[in-house]
Protein backbone atom coordinates (compact mmCIF):
# COMPACT_ATOMS: atom_id res chain seq x y z
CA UNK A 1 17.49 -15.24 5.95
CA UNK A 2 15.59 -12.29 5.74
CA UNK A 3 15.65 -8.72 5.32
CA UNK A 4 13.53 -5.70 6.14
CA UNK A 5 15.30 -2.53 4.99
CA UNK A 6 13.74 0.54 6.75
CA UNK A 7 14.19 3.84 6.60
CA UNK A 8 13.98 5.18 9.74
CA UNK A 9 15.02 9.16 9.04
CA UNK A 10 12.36 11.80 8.90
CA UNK A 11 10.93 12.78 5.36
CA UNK A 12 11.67 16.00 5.90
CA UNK A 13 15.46 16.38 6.42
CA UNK A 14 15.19 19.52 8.36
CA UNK A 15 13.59 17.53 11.24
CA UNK A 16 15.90 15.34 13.49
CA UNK A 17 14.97 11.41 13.75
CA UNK A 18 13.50 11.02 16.34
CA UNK A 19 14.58 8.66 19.25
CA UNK A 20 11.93 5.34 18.35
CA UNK A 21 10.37 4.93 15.17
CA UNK A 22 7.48 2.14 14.91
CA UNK A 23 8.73 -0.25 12.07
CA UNK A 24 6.66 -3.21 10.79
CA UNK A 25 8.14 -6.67 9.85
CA UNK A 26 7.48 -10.04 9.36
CA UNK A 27 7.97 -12.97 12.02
CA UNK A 28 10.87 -14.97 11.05
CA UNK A 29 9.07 -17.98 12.33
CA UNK A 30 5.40 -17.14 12.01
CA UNK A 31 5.22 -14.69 9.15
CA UNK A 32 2.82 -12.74 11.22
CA UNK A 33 3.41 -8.54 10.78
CA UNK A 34 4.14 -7.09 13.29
CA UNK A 35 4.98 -3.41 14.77
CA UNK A 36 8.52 -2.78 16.71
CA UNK A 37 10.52 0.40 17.96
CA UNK A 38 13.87 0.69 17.02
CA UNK A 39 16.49 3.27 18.08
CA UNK A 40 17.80 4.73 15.02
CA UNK A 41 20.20 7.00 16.45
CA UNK A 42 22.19 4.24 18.58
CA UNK A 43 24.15 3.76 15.84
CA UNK A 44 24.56 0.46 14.84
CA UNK A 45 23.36 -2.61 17.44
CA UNK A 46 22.03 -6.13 17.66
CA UNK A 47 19.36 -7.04 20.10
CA UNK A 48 16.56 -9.62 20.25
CA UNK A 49 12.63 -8.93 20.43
CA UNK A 50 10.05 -11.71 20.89
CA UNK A 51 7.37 -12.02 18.21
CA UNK A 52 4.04 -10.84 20.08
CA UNK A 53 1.93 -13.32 18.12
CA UNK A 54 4.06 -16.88 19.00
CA UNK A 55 6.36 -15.13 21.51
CA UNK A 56 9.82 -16.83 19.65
CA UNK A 57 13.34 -14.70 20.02
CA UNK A 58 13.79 -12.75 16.77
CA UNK A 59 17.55 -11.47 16.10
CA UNK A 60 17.30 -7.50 14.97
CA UNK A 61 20.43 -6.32 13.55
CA UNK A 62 20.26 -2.21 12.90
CA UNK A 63 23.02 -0.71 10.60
CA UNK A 64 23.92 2.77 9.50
CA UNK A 65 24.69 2.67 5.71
CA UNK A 66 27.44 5.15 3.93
CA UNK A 67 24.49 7.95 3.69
CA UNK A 68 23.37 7.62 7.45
CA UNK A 69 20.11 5.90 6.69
CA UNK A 70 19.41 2.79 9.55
CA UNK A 71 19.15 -0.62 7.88
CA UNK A 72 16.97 -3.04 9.78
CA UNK A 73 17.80 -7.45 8.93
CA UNK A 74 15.39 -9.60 10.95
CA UNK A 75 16.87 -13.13 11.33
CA UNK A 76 15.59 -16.54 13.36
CA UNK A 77 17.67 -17.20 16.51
CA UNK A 78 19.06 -20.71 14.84
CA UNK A 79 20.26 -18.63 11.43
């Protein structure tokens, strides 16, 4: 399995997060990087994006921890 932890609030904690921040992760299956957007303020969700270098389902999984910070895991569709 693995993880990319990301911290998608705003450096400067007077600012709000914004909708979509740009994260950057490695394919599951190709260990290309590559750039996503993720809604931070959706609370937690699970959805699936396909790698745009070999175009294979990647599982997303975005969490909230205990001090409101999103938590990104990036898994394979057969994990």
């Amino acid at each position: 399995m693995m993880r990319a932890l990301v911290n998608l609030r705003s450096p400067d904690k007077r600012l709000p997060m914004s909708l979509q921040e740009e994260i950057e992760i490695e394919c599951p299956y190709c260990r290309e990087r590559i750039t996503l957007l993720v809604d931070g303020s959706a609370g937690s969700q699970e959805y699936i994006e396909d790698c745009q270098v070999c175009c294979r389902p990647i599982n997303l999984y975005v969490t909230i921890d205990a001090e409101d910070q999103p938590q990104v895991e990036v898994r394979r569709e057969d994990e």
